[in-house]
N, C-alpha and C. Protein backbone atom coordinates (compact mmCIF):
# COMPACT_ATOMS: atom_id res chain seq x y z
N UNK A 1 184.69 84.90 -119.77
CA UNK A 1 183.48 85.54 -120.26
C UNK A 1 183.04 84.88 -121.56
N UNK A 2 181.79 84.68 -121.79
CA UNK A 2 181.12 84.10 -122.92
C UNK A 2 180.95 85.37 -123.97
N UNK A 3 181.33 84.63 -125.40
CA UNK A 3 181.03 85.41 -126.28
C UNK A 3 180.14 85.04 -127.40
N UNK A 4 179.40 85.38 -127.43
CA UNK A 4 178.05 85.12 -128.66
C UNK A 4 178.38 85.67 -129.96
N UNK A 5 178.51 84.70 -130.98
CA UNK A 5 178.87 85.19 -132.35
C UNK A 5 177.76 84.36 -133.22
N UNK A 6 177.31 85.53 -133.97
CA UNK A 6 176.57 84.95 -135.40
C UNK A 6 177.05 84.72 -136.72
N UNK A 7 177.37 83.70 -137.20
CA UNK A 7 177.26 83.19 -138.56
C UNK A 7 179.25 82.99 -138.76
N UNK A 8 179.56 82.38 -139.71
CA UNK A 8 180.86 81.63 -139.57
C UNK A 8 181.64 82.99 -139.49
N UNK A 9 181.63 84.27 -140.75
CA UNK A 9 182.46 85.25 -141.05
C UNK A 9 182.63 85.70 -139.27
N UNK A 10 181.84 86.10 -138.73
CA UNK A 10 182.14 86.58 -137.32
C UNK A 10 182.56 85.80 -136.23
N UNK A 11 182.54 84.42 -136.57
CA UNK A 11 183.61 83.39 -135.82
C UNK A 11 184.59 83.53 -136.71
N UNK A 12 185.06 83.58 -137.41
CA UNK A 12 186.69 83.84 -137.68
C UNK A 12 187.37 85.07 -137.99
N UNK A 13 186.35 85.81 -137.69
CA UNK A 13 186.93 87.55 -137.56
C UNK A 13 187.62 87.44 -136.24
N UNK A 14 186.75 86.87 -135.47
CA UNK A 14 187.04 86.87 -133.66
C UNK A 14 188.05 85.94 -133.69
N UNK A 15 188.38 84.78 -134.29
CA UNK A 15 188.89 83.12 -133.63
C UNK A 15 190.00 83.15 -134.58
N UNK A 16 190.38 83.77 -135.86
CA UNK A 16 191.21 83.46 -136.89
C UNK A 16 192.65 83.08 -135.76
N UNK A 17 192.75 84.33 -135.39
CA UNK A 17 194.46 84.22 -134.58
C UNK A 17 194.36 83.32 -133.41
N UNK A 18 193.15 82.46 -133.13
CA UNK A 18 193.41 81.53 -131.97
C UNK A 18 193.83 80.12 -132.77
N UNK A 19 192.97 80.02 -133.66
CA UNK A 19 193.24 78.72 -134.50
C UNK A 19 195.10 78.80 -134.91
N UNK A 20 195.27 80.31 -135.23
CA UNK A 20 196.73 80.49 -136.18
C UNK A 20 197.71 79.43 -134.77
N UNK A 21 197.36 80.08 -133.86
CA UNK A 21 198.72 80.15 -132.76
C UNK A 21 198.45 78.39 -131.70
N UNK A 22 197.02 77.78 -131.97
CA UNK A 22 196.51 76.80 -131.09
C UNK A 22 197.93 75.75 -131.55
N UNK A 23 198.18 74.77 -130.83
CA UNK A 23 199.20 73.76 -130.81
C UNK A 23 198.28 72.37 -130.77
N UNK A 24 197.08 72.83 -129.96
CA UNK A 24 196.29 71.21 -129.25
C UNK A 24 194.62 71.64 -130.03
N UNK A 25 194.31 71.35 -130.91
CA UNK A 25 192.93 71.38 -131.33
C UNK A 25 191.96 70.10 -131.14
N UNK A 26 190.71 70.40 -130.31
CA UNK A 26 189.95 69.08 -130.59
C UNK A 26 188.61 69.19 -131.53
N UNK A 27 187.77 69.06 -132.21
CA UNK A 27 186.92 69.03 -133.13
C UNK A 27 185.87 68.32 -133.32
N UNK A 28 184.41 68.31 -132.55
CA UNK A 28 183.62 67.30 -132.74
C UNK A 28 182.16 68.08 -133.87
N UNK A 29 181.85 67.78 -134.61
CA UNK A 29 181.03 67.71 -135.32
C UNK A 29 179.87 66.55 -136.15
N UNK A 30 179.09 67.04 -136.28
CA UNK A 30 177.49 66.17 -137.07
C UNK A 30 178.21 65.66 -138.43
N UNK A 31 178.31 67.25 -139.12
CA UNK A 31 178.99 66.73 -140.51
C UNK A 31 179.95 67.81 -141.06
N UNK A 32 180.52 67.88 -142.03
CA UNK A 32 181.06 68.98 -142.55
C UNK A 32 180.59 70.31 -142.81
N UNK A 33 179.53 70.75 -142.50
CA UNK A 33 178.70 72.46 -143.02
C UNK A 33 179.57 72.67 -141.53
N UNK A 34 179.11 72.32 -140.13
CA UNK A 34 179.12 73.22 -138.97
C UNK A 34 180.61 73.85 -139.09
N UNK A 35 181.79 73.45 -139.49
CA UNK A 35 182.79 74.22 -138.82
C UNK A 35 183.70 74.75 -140.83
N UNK A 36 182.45 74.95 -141.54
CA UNK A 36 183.28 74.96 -142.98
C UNK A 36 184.66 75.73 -142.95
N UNK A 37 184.25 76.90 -142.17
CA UNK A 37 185.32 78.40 -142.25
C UNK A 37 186.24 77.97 -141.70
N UNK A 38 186.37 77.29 -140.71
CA UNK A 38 187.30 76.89 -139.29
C UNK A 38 188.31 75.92 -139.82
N UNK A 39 187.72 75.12 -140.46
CA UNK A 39 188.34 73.78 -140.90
C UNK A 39 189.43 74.15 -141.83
N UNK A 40 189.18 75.56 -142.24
CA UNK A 40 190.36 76.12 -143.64
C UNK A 40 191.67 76.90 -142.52
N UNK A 41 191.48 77.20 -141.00
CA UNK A 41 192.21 77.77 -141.14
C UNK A 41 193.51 77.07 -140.46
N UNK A 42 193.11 76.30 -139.52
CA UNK A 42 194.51 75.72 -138.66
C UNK A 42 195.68 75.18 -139.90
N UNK A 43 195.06 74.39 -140.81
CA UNK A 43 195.70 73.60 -141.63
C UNK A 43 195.48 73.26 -143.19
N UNK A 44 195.62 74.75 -143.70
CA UNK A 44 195.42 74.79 -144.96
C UNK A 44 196.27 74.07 -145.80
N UNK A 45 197.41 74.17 -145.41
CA UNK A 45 198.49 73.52 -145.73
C UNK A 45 199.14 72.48 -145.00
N UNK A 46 199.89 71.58 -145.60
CA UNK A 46 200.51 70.32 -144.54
C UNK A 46 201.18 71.08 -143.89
N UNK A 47 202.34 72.07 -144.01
CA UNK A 47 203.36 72.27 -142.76
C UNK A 47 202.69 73.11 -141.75
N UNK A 48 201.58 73.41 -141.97
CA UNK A 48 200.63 74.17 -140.86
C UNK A 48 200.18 73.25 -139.74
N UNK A 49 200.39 71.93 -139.72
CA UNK A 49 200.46 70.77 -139.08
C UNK A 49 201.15 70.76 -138.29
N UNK A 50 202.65 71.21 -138.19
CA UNK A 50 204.10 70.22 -137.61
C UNK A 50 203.53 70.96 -136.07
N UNK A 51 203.85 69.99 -135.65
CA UNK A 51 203.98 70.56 -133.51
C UNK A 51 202.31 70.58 -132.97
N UNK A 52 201.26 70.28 -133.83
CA UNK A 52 200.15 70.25 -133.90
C UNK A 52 199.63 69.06 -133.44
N UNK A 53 198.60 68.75 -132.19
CA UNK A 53 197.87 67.93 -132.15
C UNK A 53 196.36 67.92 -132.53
N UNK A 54 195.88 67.71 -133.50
CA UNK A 54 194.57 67.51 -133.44
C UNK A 54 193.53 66.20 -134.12
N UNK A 55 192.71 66.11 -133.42
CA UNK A 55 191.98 65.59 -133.49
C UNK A 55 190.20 65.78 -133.89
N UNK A 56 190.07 64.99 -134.71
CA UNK A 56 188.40 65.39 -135.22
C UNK A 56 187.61 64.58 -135.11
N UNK A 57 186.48 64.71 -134.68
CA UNK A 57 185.45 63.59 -134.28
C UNK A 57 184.12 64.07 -135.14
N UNK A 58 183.87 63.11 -136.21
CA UNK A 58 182.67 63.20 -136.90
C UNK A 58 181.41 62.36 -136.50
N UNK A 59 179.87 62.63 -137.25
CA UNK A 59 178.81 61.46 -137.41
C UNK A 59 179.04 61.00 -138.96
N UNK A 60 178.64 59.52 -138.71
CA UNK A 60 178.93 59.79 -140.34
C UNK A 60 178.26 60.11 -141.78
N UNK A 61 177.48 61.42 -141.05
CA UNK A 61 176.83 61.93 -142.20
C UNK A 61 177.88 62.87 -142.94
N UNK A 62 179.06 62.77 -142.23
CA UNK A 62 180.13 63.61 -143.52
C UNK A 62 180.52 62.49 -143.96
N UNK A 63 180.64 61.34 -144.15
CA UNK A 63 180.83 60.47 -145.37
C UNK A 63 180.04 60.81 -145.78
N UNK A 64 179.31 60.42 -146.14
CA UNK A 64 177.20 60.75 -147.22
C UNK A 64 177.85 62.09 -148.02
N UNK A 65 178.50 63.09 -147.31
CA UNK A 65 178.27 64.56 -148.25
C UNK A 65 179.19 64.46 -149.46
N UNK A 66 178.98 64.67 -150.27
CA UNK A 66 179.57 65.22 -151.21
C UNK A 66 180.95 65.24 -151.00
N UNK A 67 182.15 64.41 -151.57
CA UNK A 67 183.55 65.00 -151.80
C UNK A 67 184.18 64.98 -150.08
N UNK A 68 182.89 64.40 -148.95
CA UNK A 68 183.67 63.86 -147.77
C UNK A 68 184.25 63.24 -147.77
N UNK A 69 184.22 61.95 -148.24
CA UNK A 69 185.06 61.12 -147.37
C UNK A 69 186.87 61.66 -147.73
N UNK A 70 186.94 62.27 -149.06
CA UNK A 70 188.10 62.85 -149.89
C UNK A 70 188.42 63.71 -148.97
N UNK A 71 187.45 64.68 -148.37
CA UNK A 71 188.21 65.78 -147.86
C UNK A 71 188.94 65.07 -146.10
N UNK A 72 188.04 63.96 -145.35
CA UNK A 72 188.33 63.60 -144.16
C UNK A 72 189.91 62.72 -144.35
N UNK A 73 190.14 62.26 -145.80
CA UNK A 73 191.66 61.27 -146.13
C UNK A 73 192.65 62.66 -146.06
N UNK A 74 192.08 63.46 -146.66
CA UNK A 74 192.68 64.47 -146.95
C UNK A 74 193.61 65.69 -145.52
N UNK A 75 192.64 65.28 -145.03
CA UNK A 75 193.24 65.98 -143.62
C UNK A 75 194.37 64.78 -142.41
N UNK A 76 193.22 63.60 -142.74
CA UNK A 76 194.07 62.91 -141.84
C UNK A 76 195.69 62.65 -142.51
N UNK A 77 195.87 62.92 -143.88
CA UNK A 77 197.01 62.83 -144.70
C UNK A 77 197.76 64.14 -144.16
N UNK A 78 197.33 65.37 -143.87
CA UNK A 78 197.73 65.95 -143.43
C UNK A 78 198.36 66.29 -141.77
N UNK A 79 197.79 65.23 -140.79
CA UNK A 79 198.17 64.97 -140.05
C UNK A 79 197.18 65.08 -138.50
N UNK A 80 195.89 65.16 -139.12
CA UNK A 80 195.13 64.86 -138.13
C UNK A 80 194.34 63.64 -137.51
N UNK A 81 194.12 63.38 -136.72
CA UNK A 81 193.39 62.03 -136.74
C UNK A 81 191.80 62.28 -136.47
N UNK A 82 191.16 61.43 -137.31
CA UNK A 82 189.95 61.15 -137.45
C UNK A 82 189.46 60.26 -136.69
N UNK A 83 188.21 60.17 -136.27
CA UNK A 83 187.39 59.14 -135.45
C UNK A 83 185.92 59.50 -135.94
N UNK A 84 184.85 58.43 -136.22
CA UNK A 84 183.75 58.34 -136.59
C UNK A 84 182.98 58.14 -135.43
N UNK A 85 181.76 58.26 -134.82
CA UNK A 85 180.94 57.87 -133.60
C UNK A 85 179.43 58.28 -134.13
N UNK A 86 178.36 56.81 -133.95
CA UNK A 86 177.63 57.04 -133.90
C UNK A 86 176.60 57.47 -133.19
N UNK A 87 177.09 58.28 -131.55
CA UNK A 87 176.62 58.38 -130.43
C UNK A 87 176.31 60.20 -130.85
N UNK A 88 175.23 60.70 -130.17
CA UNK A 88 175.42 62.10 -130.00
C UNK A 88 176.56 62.79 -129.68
N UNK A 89 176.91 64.13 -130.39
CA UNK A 89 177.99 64.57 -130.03
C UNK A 89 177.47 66.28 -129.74
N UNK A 90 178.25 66.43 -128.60
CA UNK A 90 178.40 68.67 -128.71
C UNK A 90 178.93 68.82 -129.88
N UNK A 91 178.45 69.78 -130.86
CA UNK A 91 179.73 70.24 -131.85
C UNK A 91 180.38 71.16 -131.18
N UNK A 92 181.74 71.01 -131.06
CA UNK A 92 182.06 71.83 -130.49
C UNK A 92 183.96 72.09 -131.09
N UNK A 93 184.69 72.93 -131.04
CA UNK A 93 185.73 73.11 -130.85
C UNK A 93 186.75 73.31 -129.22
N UNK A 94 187.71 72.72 -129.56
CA UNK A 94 188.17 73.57 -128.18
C UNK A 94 190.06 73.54 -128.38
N UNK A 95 190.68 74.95 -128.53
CA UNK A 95 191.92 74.71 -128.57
C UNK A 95 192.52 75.11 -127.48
N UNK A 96 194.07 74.32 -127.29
CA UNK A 96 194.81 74.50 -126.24
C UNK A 96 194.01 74.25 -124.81
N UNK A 97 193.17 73.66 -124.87
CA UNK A 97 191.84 73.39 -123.66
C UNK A 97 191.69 75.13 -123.38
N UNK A 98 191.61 75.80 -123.80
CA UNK A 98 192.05 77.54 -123.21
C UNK A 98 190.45 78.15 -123.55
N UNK A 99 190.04 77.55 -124.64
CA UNK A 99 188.93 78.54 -125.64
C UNK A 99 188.17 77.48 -126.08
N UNK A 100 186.93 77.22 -125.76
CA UNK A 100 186.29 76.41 -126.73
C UNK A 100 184.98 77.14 -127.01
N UNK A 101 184.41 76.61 -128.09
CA UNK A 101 183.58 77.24 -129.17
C UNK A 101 182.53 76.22 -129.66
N UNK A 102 181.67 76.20 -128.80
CA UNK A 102 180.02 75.59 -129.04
C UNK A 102 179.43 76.30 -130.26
N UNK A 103 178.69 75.30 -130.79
CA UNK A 103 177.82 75.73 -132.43
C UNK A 103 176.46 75.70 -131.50
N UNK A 104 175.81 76.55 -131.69
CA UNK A 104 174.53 76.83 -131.66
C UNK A 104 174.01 76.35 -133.13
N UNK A 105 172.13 76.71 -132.28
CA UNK A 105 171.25 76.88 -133.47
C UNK A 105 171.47 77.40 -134.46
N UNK A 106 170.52 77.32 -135.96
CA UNK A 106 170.88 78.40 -136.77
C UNK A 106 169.67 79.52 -136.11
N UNK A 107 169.83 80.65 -136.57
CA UNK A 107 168.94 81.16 -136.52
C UNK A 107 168.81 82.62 -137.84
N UNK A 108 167.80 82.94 -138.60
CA UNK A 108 167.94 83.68 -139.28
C UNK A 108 168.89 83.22 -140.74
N UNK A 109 169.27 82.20 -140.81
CA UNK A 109 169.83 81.69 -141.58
C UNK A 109 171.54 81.77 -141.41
N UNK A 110 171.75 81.91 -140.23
CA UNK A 110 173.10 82.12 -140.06
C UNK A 110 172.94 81.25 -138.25
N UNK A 111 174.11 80.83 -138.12
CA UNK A 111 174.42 79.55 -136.78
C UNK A 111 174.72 80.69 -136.04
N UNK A 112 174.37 79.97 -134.50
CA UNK A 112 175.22 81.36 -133.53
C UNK A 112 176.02 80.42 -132.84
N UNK A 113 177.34 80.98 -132.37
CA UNK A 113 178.39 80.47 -131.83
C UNK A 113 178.77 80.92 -130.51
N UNK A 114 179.13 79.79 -129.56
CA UNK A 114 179.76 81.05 -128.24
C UNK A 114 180.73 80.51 -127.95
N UNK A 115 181.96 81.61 -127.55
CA UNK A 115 183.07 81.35 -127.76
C UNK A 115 183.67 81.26 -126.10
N UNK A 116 183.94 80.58 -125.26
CA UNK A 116 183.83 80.21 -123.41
C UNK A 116 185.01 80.33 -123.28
N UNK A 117 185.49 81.21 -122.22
CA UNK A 117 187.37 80.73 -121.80
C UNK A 117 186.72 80.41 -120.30
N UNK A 118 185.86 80.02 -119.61
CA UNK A 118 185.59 79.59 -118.21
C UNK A 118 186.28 77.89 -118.32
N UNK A 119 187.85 77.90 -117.30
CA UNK A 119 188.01 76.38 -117.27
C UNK A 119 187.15 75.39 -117.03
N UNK A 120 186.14 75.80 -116.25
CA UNK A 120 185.15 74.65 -115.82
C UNK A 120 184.31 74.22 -116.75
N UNK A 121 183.44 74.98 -117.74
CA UNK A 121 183.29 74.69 -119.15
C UNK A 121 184.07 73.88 -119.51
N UNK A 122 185.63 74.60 -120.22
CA UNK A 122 186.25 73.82 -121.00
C UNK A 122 186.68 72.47 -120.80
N UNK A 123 187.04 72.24 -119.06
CA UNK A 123 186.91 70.96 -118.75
C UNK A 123 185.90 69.78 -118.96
N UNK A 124 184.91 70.60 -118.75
CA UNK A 124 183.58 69.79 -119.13
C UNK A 124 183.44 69.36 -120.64
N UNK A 125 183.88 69.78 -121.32
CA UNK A 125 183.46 70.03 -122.91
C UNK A 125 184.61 68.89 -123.13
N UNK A 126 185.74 69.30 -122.53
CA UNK A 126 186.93 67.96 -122.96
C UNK A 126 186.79 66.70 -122.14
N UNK A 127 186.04 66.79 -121.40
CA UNK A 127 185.50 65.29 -120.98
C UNK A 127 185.01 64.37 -121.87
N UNK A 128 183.64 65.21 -122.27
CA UNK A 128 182.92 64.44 -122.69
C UNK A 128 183.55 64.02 -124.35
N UNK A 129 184.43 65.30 -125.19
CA UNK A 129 184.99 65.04 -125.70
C UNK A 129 185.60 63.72 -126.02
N UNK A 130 186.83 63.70 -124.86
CA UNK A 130 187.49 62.36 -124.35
C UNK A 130 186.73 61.38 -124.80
N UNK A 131 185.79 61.54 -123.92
CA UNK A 131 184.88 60.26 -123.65
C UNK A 131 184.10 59.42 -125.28
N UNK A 132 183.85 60.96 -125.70
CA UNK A 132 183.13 60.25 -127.03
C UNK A 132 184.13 60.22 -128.20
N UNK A 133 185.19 60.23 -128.31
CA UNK A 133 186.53 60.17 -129.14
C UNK A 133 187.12 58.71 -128.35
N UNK A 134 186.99 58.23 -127.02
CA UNK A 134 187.57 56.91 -127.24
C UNK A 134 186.37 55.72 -127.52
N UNK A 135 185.01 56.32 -127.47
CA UNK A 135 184.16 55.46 -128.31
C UNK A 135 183.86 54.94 -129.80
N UNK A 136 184.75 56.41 -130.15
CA UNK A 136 184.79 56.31 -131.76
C UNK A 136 185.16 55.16 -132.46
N UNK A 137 185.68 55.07 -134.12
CA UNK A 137 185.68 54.25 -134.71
C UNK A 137 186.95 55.13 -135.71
N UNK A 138 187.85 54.45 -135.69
CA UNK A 138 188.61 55.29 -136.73
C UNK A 138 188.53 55.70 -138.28
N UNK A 139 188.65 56.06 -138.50
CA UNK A 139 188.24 56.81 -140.23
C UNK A 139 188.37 55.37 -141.22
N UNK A 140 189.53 55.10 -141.49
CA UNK A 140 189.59 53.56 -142.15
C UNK A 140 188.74 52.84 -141.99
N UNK A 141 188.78 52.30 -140.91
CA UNK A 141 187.82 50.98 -140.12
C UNK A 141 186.84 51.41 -140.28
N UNK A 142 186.37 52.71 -140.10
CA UNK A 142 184.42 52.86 -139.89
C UNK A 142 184.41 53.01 -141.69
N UNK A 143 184.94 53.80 -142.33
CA UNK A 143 184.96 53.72 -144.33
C UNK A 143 184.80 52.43 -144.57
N UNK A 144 185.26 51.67 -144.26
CA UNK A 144 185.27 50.30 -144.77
C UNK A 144 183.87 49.40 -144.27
N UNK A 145 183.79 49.48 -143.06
CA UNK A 145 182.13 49.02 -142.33
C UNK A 145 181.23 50.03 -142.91
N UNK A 146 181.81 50.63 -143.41
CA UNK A 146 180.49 51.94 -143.88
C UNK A 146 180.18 51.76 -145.33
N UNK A 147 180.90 51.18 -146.31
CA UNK A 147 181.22 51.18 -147.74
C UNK A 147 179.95 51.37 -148.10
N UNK A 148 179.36 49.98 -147.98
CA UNK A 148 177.89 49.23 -148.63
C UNK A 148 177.03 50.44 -148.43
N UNK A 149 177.11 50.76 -147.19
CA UNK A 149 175.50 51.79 -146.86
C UNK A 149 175.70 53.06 -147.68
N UNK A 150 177.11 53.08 -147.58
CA UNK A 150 177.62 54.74 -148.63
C UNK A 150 177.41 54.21 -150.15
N UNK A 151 177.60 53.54 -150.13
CA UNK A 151 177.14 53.29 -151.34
C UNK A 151 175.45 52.73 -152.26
N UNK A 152 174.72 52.77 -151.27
CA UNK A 152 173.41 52.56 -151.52
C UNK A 152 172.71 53.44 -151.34
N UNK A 153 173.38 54.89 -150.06
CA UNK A 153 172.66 56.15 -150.01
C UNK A 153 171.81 56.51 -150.83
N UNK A 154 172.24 57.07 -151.79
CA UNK A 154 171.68 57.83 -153.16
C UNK A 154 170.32 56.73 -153.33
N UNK A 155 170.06 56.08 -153.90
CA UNK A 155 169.12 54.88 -154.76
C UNK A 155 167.82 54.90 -153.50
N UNK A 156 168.88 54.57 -151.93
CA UNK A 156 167.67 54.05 -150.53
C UNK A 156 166.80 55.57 -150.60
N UNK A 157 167.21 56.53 -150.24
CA UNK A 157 167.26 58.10 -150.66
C UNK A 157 166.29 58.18 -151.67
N UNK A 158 166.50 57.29 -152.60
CA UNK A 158 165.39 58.23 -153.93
C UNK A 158 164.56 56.95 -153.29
N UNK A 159 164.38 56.20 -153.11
CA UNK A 159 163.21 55.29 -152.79
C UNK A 159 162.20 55.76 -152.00
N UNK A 160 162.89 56.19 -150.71
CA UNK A 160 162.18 56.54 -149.55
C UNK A 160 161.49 58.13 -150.56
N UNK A 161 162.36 58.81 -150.96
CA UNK A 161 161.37 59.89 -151.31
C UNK A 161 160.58 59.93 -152.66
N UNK A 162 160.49 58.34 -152.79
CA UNK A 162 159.31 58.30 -153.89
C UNK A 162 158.51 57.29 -153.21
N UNK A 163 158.69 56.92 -151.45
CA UNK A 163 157.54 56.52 -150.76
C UNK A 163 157.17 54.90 -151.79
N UNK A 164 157.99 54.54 -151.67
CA UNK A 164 158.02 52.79 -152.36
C UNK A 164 157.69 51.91 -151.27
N UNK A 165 157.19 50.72 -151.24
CA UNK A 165 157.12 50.28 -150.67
C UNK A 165 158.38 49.28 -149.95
N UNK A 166 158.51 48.95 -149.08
CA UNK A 166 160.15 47.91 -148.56
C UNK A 166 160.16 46.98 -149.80
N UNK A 167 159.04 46.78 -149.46
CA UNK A 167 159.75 45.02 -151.13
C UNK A 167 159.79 45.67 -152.43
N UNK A 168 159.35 46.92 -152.83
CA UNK A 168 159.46 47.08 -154.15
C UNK A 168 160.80 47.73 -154.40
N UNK A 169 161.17 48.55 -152.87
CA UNK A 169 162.54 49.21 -152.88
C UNK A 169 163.40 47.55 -152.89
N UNK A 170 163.67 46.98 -152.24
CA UNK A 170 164.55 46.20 -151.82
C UNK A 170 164.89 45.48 -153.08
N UNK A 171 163.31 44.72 -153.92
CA UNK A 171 163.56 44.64 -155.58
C UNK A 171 164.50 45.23 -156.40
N UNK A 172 164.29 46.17 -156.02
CA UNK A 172 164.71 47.26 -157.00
C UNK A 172 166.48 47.71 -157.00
N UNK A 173 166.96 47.58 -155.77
CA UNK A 173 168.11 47.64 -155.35
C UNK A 173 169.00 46.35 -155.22
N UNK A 174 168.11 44.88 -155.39
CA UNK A 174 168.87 43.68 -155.59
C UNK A 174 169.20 43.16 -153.97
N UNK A 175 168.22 43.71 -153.44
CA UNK A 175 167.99 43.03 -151.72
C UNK A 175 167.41 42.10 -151.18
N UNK A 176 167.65 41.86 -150.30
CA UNK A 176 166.66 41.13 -149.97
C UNK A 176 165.61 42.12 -149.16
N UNK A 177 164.56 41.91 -148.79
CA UNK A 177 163.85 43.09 -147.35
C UNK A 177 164.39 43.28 -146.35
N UNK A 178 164.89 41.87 -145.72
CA UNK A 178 165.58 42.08 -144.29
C UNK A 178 166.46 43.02 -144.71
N UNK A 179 167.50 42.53 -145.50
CA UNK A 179 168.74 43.64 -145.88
C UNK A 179 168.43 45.53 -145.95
N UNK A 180 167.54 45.23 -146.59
CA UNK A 180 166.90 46.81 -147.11
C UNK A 180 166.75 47.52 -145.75
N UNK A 181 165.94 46.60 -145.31
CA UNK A 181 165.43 47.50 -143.70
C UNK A 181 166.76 47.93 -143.11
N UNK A 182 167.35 46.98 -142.86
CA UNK A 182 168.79 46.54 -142.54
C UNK A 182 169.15 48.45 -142.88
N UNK A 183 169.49 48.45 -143.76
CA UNK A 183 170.38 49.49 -144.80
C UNK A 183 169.65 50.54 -144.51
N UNK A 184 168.40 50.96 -144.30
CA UNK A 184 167.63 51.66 -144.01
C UNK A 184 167.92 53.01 -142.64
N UNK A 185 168.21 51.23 -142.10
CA UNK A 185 168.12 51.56 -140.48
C UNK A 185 169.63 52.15 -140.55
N UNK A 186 170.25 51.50 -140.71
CA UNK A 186 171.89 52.15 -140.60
C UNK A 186 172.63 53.47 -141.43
N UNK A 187 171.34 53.78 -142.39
CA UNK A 187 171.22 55.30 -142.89
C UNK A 187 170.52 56.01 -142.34
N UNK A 188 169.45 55.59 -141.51
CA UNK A 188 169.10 57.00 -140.81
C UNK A 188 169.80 57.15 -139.66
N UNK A 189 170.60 56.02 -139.04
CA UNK A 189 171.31 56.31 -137.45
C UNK A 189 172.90 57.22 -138.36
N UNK A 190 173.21 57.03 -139.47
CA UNK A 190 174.23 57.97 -139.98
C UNK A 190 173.95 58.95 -140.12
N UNK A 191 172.40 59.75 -140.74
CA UNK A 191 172.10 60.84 -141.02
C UNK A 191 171.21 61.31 -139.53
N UNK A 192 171.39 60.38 -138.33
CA UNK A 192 171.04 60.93 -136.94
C UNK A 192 169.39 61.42 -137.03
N UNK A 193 168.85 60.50 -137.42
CA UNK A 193 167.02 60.40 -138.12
C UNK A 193 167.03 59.36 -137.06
N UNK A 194 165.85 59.81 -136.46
CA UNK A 194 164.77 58.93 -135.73
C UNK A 194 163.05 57.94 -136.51
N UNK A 195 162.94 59.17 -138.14
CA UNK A 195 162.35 58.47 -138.73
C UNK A 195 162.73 58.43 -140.19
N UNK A 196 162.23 57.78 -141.53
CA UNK A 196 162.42 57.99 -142.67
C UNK A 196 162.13 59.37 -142.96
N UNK A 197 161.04 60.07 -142.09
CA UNK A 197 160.60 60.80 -143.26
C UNK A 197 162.08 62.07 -142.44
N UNK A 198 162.55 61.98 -141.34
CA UNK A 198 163.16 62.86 -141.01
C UNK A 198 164.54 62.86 -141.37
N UNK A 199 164.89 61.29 -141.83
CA UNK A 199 166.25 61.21 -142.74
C UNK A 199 166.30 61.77 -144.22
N UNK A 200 164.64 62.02 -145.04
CA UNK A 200 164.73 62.72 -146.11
C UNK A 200 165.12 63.65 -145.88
N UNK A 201 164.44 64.69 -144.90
CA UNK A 201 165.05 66.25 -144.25
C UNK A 201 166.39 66.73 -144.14
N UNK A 202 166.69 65.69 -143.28
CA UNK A 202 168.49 65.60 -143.12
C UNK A 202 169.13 65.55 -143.97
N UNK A 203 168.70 64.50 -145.50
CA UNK A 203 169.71 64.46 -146.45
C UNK A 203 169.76 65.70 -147.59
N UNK A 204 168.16 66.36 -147.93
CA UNK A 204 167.97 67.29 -147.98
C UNK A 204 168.66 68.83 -147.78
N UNK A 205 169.17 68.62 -146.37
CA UNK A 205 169.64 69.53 -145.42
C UNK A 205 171.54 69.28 -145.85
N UNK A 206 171.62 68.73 -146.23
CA UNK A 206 173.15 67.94 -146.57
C UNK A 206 173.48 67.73 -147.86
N UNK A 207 172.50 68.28 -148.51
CA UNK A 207 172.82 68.29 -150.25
C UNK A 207 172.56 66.97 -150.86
N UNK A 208 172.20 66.00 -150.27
CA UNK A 208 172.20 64.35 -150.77
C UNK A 208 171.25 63.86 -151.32
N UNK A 209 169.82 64.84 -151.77
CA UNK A 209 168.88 64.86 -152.70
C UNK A 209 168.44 65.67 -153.70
């Protein structure tokens, strides 16, 4: 039976003791806001780890946030493994394949969640899972291909939202144009923007302006 929950407090009123007791967690998310509550409870601590498999699959607009990339070392130190993908993802949870937990819309200013024990769902959900976790990019390897653009965020960011032109931004940042565009382009496919003006929104939406 499907269960419809609004806003994080009422996903972990309902889910606290599934996360406590799960052994096999999988984790795909956009960026760090969708699963804030969730993320505190399997593994607050390292020995909350031992006998634990899990795995987390980000976009990498949780590098971009604030104190991410710290918190994603931080877990995988703790014993999870990370994978980066720039492909669409379900956000979704799913432990012990038993229970998984789709993020909805927000609505009202609070996300709605539904919480599925139908195997055929959950099978489905760990497919594609699968599927987009062996496309990934591992946390190291994609941090490191990612450095430059994480590190130009902020500056490309104030450019675009002071509507500069490519050569005066690219000037300005010690680019060349090709490069700029370049950098451009590979910040809005991180912040999952189809245009500039919708990667301001997103970063906006992510604290990054």
């Amino acid at each position: 039976m499907d269960v419809l929950v609004r806003g994080e407090a009422e996903l972990f009123a309902r889910t606290a003791h599934l996360f406590s007791s799960a052994r096999e967690i999988f984790c795909a998310a956009n960026d760090l806001h969708t699963w804030a509550t969730a993320h505190q409870v399997p593994h607050s601590r390292q020995q909350d780890m031992a006998g634990r498999t899990v795995r987390k699959l980000y976009r990498p607009a949780s590098l971009l946030q604030p104190g991410g990339v710290a918190h994603l070392r931080e877990r995988e130190r703790q014993g999870a493994r990370i994978r980066i993908t720039l492909d669409e993802i379900n956000e979704t949870i799913v432990l012990d394949r038993k229970v998984a937990i789709l993020a909805g819309d927000a609505a009202s200013g609070e996300r709605g969640y539904t919480v599925v024990t139908s195997p055929e769902v959950i099978g489905s959900v760990t497919s594609l899972f699968n599927a987009a976790w062996r496309a990934g990019t591992e946390l190291a390897i994609y941090e490191t291909e990612f450095a430059e653009v994480r590190a130009l965020a902020p500056r490309i960011l104030d450019e675009l939202a002071a509507g500069s032109k490519d050569e005066a931004a690219a000037r300005a940042l010690g680019l060349s144009v090709r490069t700029y565009r370049r950098r451009v382009a590979e910040l809005m496919d991180a912040l999952g923007a189809t245009s500039r003006f919708q990667a301001g929104v997103r970063a906006r939406q992510l604290g990054l302006v």
